[in-house]
Structure formats: structure tokens, C-alpha cells
C-alpha atoms as a PDB file:
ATOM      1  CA  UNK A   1     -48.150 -33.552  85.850  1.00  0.00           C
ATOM      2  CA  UNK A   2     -46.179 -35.655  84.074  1.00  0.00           C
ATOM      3  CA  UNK A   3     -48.115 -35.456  80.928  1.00  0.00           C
ATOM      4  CA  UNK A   4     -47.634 -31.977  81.177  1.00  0.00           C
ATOM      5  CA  UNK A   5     -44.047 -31.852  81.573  1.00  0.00           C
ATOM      6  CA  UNK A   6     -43.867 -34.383  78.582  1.00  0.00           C
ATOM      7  CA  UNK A   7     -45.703 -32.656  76.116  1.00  0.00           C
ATOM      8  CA  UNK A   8     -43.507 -29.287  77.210  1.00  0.00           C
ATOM      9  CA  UNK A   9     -40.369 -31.386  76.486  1.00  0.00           C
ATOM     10  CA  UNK A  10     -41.633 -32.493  73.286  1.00  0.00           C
ATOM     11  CA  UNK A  11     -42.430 -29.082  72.345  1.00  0.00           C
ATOM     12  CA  UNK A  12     -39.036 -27.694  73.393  1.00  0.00           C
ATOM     13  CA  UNK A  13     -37.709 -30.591  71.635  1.00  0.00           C
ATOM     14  CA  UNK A  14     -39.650 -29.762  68.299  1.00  0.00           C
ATOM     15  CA  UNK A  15     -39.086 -26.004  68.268  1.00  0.00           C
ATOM     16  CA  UNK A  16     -34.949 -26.908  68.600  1.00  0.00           C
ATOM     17  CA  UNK A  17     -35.052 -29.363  65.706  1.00  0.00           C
ATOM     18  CA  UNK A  18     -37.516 -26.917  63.676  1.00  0.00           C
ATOM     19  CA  UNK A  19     -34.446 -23.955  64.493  1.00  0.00           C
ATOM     20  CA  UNK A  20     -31.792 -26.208  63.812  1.00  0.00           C
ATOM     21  CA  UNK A  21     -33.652 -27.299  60.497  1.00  0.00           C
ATOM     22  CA  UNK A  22     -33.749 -23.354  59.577  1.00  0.00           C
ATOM     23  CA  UNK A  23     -30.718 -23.054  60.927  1.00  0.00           C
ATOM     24  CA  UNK A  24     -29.420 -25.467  58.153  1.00  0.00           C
ATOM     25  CA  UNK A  25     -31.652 -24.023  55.526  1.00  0.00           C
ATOM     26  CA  UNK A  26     -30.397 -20.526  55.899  1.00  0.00           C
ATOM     27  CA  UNK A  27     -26.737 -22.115  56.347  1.00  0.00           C
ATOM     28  CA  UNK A  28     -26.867 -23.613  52.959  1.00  0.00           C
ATOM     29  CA  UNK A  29     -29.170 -20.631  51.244  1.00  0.00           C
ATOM     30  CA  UNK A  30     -26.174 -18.295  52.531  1.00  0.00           C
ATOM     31  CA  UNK A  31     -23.672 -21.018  51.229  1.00  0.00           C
ATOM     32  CA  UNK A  32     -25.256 -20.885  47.677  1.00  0.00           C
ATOM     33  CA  UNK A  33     -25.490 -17.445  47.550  1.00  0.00           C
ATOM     34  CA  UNK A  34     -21.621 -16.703  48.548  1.00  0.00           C
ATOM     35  CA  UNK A  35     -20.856 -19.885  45.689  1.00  0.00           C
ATOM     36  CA  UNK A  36     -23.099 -17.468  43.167  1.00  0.00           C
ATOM     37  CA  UNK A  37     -21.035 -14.980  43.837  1.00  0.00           C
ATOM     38  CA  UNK A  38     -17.713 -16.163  43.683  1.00  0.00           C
ATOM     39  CA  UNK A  39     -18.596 -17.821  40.576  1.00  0.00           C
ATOM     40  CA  UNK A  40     -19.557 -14.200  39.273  1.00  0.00           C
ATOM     41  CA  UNK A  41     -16.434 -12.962  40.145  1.00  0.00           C
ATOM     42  CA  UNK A  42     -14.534 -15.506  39.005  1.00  0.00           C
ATOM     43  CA  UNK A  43     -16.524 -15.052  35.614  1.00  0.00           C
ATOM     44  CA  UNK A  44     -15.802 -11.582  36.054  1.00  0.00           C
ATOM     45  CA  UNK A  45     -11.771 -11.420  36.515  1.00  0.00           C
ATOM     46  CA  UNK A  46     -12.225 -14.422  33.081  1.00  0.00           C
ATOM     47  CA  UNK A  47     -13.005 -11.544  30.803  1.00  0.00           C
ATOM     48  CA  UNK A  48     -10.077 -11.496  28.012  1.00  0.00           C
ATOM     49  CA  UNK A  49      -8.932  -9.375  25.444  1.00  0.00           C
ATOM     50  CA  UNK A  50      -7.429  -9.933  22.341  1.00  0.00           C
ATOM     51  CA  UNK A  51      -4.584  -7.840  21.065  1.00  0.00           C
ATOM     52  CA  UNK A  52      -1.628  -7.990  18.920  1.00  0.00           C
ATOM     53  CA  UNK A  53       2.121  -7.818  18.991  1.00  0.00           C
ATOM     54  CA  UNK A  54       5.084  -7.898  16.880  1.00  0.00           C
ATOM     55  CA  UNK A  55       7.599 -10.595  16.420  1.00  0.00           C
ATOM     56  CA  UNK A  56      10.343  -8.786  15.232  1.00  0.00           C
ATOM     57  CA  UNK A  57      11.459  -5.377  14.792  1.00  0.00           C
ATOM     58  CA  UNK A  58       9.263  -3.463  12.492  1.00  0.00           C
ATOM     59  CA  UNK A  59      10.903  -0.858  10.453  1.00  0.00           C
ATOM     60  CA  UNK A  60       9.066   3.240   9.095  1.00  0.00           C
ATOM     61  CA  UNK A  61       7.661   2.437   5.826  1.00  0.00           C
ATOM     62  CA  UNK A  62       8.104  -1.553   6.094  1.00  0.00           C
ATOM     63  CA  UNK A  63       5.141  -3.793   4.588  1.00  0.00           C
ATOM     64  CA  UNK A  64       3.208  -5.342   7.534  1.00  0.00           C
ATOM     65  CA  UNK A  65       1.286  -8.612   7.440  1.00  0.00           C
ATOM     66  CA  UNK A  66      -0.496 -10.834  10.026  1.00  0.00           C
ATOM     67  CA  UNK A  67       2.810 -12.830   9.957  1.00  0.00           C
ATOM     68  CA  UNK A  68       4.738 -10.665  11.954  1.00  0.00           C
ATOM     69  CA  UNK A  69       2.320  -9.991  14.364  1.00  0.00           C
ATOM     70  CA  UNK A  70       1.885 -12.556  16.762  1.00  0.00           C
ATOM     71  CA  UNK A  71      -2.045 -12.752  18.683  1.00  0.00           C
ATOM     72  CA  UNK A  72      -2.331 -12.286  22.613  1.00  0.00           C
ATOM     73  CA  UNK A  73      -4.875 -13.016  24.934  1.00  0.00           C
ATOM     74  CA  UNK A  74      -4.758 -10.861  28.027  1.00  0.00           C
ATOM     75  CA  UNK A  75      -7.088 -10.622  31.230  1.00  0.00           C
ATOM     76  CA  UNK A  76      -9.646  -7.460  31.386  1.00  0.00           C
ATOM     77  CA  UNK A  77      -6.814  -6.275  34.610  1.00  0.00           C
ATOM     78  CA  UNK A  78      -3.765  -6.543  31.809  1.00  0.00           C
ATOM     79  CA  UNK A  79      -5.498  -5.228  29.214  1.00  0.00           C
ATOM     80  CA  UNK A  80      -7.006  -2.235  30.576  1.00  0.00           C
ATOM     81  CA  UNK A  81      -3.573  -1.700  32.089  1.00  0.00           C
ATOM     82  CA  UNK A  82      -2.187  -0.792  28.457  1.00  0.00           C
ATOM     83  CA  UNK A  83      -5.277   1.289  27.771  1.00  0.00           C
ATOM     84  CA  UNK A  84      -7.608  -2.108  26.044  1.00  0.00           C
ATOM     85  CA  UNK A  85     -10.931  -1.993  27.257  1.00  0.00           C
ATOM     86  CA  UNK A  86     -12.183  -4.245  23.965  1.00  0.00           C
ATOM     87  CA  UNK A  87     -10.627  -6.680  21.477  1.00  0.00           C
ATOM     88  CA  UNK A  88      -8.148  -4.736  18.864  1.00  0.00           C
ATOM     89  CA  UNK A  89      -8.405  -5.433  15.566  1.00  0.00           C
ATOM     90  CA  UNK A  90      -5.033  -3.519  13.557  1.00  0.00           C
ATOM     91  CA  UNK A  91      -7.318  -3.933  10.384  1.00  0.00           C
ATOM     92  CA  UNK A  92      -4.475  -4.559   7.947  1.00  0.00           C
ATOM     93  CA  UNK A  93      -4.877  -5.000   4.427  1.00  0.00           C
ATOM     94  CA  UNK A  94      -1.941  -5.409   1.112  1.00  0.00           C
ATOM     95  CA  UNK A  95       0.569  -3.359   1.129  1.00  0.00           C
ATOM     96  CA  UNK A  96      -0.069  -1.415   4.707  1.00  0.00           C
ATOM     97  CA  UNK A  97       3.249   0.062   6.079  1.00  0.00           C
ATOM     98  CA  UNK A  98       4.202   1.116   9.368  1.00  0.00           C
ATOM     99  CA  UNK A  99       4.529   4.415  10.324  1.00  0.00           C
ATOM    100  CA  UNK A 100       7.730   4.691  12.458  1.00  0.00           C
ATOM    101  CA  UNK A 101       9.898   2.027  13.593  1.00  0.00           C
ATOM    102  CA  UNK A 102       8.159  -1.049  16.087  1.00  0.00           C
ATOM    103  CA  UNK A 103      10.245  -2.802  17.994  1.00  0.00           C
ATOM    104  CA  UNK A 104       9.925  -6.340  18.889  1.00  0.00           C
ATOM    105  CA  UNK A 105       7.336  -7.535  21.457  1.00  0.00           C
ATOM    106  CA  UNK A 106       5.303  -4.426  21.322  1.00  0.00           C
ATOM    107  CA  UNK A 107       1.601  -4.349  21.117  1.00  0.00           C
ATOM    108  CA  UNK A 108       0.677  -2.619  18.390  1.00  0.00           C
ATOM    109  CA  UNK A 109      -2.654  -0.598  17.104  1.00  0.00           C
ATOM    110  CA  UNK A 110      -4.221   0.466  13.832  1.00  0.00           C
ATOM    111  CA  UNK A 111      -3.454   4.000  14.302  1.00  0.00           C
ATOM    112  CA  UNK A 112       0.524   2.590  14.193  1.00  0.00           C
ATOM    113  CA  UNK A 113      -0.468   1.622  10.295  1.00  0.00           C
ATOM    114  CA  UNK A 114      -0.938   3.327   7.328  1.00  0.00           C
ATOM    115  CA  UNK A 115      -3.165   1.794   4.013  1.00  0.00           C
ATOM    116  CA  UNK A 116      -2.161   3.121   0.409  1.00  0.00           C
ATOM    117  CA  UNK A 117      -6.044   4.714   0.312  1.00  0.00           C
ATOM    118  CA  UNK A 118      -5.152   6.946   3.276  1.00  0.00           C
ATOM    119  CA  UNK A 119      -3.179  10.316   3.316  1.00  0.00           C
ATOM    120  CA  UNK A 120       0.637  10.280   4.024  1.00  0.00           C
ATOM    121  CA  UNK A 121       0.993   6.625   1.928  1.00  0.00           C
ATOM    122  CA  UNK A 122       3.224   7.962  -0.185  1.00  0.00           C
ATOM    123  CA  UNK A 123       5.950   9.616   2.713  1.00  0.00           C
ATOM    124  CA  UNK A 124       5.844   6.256   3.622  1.00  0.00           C
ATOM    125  CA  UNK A 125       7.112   4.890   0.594  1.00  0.00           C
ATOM    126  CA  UNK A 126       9.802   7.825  -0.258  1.00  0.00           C
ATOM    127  CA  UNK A 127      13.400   6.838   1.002  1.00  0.00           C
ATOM    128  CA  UNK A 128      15.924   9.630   2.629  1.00  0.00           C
ATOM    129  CA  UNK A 129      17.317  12.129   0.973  1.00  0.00           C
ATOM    130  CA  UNK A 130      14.914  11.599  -2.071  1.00  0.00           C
ATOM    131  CA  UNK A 131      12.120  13.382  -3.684  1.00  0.00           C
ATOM    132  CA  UNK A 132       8.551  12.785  -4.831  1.00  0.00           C
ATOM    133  CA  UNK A 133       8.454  12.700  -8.430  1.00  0.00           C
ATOM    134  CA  UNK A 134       4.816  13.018 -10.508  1.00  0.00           C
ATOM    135  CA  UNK A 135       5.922  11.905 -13.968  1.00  0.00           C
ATOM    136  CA  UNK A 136       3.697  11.771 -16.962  1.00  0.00           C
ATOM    137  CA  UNK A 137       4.682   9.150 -19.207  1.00  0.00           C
ATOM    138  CA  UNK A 138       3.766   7.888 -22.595  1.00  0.00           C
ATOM    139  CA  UNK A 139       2.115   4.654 -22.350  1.00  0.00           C
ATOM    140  CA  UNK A 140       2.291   3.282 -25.588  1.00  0.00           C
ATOM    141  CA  UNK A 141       4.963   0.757 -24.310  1.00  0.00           C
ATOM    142  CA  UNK A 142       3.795  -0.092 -21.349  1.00  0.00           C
ATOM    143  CA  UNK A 143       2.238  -3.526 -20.706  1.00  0.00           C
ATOM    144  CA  UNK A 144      -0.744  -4.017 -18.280  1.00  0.00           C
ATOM    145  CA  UNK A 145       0.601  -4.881 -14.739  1.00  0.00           C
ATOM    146  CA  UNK A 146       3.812  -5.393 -15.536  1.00  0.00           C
ATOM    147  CA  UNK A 147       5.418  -2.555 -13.572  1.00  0.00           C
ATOM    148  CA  UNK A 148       3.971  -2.294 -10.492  1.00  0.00           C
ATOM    149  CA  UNK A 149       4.874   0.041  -7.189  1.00  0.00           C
ATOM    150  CA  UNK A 150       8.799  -1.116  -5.929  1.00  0.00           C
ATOM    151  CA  UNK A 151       9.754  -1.451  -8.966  1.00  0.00           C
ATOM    152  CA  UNK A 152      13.261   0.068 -10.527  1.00  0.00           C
ATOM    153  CA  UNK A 153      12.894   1.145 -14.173  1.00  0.00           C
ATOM    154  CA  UNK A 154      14.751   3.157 -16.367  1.00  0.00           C
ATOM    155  CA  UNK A 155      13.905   6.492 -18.076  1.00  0.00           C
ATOM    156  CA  UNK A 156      14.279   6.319 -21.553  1.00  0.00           C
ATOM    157  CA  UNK A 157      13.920   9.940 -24.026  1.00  0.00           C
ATOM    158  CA  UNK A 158      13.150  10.578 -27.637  1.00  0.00           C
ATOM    159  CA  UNK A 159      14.639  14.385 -28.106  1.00  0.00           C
ATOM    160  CA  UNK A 160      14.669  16.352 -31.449  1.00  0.00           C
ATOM    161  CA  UNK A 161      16.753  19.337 -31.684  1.00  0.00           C
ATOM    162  CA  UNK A 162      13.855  20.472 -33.902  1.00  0.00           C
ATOM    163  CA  UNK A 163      10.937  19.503 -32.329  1.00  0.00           C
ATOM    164  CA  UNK A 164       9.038  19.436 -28.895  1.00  0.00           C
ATOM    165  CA  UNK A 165       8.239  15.882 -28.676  1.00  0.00           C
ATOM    166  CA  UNK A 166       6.554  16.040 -25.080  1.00  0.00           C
ATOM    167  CA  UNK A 167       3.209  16.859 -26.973  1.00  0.00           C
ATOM    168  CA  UNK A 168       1.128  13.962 -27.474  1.00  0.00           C
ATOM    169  CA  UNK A 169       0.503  15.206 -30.968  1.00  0.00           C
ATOM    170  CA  UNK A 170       3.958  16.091 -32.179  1.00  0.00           C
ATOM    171  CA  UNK A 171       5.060  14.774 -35.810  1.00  0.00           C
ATOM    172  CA  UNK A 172       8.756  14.388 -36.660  1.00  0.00           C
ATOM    173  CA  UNK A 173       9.279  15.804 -39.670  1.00  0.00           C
ATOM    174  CA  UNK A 174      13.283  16.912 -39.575  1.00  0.00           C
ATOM    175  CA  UNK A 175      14.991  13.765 -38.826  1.00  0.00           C
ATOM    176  CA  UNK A 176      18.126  15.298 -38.209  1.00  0.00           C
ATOM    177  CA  UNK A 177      19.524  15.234 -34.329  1.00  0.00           C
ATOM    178  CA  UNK A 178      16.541  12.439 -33.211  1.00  0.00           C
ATOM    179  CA  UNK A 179      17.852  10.385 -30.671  1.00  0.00           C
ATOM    180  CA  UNK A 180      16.782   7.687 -28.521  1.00  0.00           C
ATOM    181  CA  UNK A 181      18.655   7.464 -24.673  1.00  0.00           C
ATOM    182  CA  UNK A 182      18.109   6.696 -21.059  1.00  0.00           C
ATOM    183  CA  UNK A 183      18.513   9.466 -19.063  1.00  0.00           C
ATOM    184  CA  UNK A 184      18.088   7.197 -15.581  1.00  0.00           C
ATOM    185  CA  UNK A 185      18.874   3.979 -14.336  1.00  0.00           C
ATOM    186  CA  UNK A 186      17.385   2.513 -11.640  1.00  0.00           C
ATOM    187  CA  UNK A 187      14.378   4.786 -10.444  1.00  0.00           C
ATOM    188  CA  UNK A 188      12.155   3.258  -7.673  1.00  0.00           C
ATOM    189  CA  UNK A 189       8.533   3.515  -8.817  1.00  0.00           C
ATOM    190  CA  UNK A 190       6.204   4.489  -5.731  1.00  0.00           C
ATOM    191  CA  UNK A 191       2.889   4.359  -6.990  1.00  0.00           C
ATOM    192  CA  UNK A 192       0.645   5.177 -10.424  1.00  0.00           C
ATOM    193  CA  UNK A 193      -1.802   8.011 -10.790  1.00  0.00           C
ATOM    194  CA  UNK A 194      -4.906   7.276 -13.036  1.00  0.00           C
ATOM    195  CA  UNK A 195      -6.550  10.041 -14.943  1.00  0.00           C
ATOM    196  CA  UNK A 196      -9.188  10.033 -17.519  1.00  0.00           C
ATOM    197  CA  UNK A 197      -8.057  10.105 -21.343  1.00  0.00           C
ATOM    198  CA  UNK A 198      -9.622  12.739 -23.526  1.00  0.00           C
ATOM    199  CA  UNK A 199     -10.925  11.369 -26.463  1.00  0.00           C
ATOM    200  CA  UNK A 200      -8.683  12.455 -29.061  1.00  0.00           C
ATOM    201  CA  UNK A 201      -5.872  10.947 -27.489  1.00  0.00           C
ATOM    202  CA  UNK A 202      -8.046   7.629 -27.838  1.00  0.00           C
ATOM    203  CA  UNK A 203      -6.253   5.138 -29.904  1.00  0.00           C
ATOM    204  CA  UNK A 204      -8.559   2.765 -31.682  1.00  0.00           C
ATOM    205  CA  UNK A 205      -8.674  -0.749 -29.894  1.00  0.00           C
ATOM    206  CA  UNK A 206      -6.522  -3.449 -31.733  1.00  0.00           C
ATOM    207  CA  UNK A 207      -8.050  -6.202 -29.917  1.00  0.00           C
ATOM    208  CA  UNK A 208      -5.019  -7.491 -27.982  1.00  0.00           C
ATOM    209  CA  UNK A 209      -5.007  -9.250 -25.198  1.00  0.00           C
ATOM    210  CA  UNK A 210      -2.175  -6.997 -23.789  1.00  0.00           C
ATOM    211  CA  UNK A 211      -3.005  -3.345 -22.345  1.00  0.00           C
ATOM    212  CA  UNK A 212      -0.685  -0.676 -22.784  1.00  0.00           C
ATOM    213  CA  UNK A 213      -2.942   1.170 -20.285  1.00  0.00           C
ATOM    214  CA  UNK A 214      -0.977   0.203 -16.687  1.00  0.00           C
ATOM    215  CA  UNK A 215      -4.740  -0.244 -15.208  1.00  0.00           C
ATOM    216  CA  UNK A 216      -7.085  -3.226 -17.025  1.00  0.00           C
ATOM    217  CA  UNK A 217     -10.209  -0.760 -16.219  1.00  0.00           C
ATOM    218  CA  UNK A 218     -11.034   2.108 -18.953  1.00  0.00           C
ATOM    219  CA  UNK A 219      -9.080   3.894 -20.719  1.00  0.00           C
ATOM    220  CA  UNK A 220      -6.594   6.217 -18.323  1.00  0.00           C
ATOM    221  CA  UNK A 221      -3.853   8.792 -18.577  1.00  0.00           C
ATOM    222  CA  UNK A 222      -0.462   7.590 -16.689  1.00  0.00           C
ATOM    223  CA  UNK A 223       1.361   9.578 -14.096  1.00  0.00           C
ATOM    224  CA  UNK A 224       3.980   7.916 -12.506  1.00  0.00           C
ATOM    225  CA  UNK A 225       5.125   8.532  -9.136  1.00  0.00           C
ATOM    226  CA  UNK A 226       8.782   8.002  -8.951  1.00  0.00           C
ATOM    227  CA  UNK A 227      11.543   9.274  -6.288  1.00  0.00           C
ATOM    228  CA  UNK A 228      14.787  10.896  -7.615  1.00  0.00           C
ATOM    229  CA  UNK A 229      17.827  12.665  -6.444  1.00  0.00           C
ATOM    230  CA  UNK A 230      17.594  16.272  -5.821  1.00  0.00           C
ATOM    231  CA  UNK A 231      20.019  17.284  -7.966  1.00  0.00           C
ATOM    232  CA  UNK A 232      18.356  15.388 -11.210  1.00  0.00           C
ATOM    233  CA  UNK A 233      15.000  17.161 -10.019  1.00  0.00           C
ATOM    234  CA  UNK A 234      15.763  19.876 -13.030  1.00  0.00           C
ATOM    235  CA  UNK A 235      17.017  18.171 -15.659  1.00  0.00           C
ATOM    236  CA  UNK A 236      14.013  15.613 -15.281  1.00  0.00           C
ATOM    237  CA  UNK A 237      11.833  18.493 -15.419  1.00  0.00           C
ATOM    238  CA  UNK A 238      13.486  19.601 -18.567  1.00  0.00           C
ATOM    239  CA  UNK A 239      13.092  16.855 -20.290  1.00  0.00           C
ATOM    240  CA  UNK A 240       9.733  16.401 -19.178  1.00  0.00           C
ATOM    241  CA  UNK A 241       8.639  19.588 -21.347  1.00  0.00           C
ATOM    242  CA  UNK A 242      10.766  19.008 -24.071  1.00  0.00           C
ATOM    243  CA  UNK A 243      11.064  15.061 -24.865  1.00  0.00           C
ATOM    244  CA  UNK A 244       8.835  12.030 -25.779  1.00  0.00           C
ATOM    245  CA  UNK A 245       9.448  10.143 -22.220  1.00  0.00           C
ATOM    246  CA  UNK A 246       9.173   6.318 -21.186  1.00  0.00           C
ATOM    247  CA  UNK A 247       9.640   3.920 -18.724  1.00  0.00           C
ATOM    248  CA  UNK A 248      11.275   0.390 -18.890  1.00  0.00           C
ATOM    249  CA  UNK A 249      12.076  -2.021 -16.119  1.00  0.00           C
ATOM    250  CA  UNK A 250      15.818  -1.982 -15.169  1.00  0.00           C
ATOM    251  CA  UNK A 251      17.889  -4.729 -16.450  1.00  0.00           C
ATOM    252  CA  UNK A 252      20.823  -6.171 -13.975  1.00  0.00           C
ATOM    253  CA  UNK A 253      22.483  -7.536 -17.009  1.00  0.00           C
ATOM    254  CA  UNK A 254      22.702  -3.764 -18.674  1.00  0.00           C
ATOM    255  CA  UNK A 255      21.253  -0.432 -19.553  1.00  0.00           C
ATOM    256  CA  UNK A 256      19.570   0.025 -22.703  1.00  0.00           C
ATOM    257  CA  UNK A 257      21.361   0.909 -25.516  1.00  0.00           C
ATOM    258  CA  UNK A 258      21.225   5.153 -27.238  1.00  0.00           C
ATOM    259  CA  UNK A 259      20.319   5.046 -30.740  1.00  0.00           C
ATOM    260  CA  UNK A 260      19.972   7.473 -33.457  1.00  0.00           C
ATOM    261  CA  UNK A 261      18.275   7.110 -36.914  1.00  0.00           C
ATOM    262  CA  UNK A 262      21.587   6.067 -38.647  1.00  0.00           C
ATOM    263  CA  UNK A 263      20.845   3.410 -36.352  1.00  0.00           C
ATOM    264  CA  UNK A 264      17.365   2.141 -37.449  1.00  0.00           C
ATOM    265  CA  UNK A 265      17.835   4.114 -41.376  1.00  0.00           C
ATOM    266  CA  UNK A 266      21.027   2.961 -42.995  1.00  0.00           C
ATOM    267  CA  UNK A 267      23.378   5.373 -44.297  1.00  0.00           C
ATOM    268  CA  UNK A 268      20.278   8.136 -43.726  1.00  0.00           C
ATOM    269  CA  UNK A 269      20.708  11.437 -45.380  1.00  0.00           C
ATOM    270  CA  UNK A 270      16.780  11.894 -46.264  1.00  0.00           C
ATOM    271  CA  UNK A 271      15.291  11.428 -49.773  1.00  0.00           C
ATOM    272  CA  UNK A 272      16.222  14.306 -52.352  1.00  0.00           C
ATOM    273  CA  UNK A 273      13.740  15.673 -54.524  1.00  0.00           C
ATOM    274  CA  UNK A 274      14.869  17.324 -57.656  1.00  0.00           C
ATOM    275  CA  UNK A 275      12.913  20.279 -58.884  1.00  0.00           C
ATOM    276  CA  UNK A 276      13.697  22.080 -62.029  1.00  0.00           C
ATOM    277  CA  UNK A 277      17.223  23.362 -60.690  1.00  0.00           C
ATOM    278  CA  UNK A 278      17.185  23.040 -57.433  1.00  0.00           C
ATOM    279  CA  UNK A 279      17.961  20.043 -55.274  1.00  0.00           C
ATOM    280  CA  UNK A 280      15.448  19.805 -52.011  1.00  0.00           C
ATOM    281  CA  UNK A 281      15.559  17.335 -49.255  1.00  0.00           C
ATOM    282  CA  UNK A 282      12.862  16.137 -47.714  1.00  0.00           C
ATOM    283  CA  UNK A 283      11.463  14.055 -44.392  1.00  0.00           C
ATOM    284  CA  UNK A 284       8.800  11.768 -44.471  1.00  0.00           C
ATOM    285  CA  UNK A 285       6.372  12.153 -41.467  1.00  0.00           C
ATOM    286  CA  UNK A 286       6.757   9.976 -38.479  1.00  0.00           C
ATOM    287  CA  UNK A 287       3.935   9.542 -36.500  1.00  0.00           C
END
């Protein structure tokens, strides 16, 4: 009997310390799984974002670099608060401008920027009250990269009472009434157009180092863009059709100077010719 009642006790005994040893397993199984999954929400509610902001007022038109943005890292919560569901890259590059005014401490986004490849570039660049100018201009003068977009230059005319000198192949042969003159200070250059050059208007290569082509690459025809007044709109279109036309980069000290050919021919009155009676003046070609 009392063998009996031992070995019944020890069994009892054994089955409670083989529960309570389950009992512990499951206790820390459970324990590991609720750490598992804290620590996957907690890896969860980590997830960042990466945006940008700017650190001062950001005007329409206004050149925008990394320097005045300023990066941010914001929770997934934050971010998706502002509509940011992945990192933002603004994707600037030289010379992209804002499109209206930012002020300071916004976040900003690529669609807020404009590059010069993309349409509207050029609104960007135009200031109040002024209009879009497409200039062709000779480009005999002009030096490679040295007048760039934002730059102020001058307008400078060759006229001729007797001859249209806004074709490329005009000659001078009446001197009489040539003049040299600016016709406007201080125009804002927005932006050059490159076309191709037909081949007659080629000029042989002198071997230079300097370009008088304002791009290094091929040979190109110039159109400058170039905002003006409204009210100078016609007479620039005038002279456009009727005068030999280029472009200078305005001086702070002065404007350049008119000239005539008294100027650059002393005392000029042409070269006479007598034949038999009669006394003929003639011009020499000017090319």
C-alpha cells in the first residue's frame, strides 16, 4: 500500500514538474515571439524618408542649387503625411530656376523646378513688363563664350541710306550716309539659339584659337534671345531688316562711341576719276 501510494505521488509529482516545464517553455516561446514582433514593429515605424527643404525664400525665375536646400529625414508616419511614400530626389542640375516663389522652410519637389532643356525655360528667365526677343545677329565679332545667358550687351548698327545691310551678302559700294551706332544699352541676354550655317556663308578657317561662332561645336548660325521694352519692339524690328546688327557687352564706364566714315577715312569725299570731260566719283567695294 504504501508502495503504491508512493509511486502515485511520484507520478503526480513528475507530471506537475513536466507541466510546469511546458509551462515555462511555452512562457518563453510566447515571450520570443511577442519580442519578434515588437522588434518588427519597431523596424517598421524606423522606415525614413528623405526629402528636401528650402533655407530661405526662393524667388519665380531664381537659380536654385543644393545650397539652399537643406536635406530632411522624416519617419514613413511624417512623410506620408505630406504625400512622401519614397525618398525625393528634386533632380537639379546648372542653371534650374524655380517656378513661382518658395518660401522658407518648405519642402520642395522637382515638379516646383524648371531645367533650361524643358519647355517654359525661357518665361522663366523674361522679367515684367518685358518681351521675348529672337534676334539674329552677325557673328563676326563675337568671341566664343564670352557672352553668355544674364548678360547685358549693347546693340550696335551699321545703316546705309543706300543699302540694305541686313543681308549677309550686301557690299557697300556708296559710302555716303554709312554709320556706325548703338541703338541699345543694356539688353539682358536670355539664352542663344544654334542653327546650322549654309555653306556659302562658310568663312574659310583662319586657324585661331578664338571662335567667333558663340558655340565651340560646328559651325552655327546665331540667334540671340534678348528681352526688350515694348515700345522698342518696332524699331528693333526695323532695324533688324534693314541694318548690319551686333552685339557687345555693356560697359559701366560708357557706351560705345557713333562713328561715320569721316571718322575711319580722313577728309573722305571718294576718289574722282576723270574721263575725257567729265568728272566721276567713285566707291571702292567694302566687303
Amino acid at each position: 500500500m504504501n508502495s503504491r501510494l508512493i509511486f502515485i505521488l511520484s507520478f503526480i509529482f513528475v507530471a506537475f514538474g513536466l507541466f510546469a516545464v511546458m509551462q515555462n517553455v511555452n512562457a518563453r516561446a510566447e515571450a520570443n515571439a511577442k519580442k519578434q514582433v515588437q522588434a518588427q514593429v519597431e523596424e517598421k515605424k524606423e522606415i525614413k524618408f528623405v526629402l528636401w527643404r528650402s533655407r530661405q525664400e526662393i524667388f519665380r525665375g531664381e537659380v536654385v542649387t543644393n545650397n539652399e536646400l537643406e536635406r530632411v529625414v522624416l519617419p514613413e508616419l511624417e512623410a506620408n503625411a505630406i504625400g512622401v511614400n519614397s525618398d525625393v530626389n528634386v533632380g537639379l542640375v546648372q542653371d534650374s530656376r524655380a517656378n513661382h516663389n518658395i518660401p522658407a522652410g518648405e519642402y520642395v519637389f522637382p515638379e516646383m523646378f524648371t531645367s533650361p532643356d524643358k519647355a517654359g525655360y525661357l518665361d522663366l528667365l523674361a522679367s515684367e513688363g518685358t518681351i521675348l526677343y529672337p534676334l539674329p545677329i552677325s557673328t563676326i565679332n563675337l568671341i566664343n563664350n564670352y557672352i553668355r545667358p544674364g548678360d547685358m550687351v549693347d546693340i550696335i548698327s551699321v545703316s546705309s541710306p543706300l543699302t540694305n545691310l541686313a543681308d549677309t551678302g550686301a557690299r557697300i559700294t556708296q559710302f555716303q550716309g554709312v554709320k556706325a551706332r548703338t541703338i541699345k544699352r543694356g539688353v539682358r541676354v536670355l539664352a542663344f539659339e544654334q542653327k546650322p550655317v549654309d555653306p556659302s556663308e562658310q568663312e574659310p578657317q583662319s586657324g585661331s584659337t578664338i571662335s567667333a561662332r558663340v558655340s565651340a561645336q560646328g559651325n552655327s548660325k546665331t540667334t540671340v534671345i534678348i528681352e526688350v521694352e515694348p515700345e522698342f519692339v518696332s524699331k528693333l524690328s526695323l532695324a533688324q531688316r534693314t541694318m548690319h546688327l551686333e552685339i557687345y557687352r555693356s560697359q559701366v564706364t560708357g557706351e560705345i562711341p557713333s562713328a561715320n566714315m569721316s571718322d575711319v577715312i580722313e577728309n573722305y569725299q571718294g576718289i574722282r576719276e576723270l574721263r575725257g570731260a567729265e568728272t566721276q566719283t567713285t566707291n571702292v567695294e567694302v566687303y
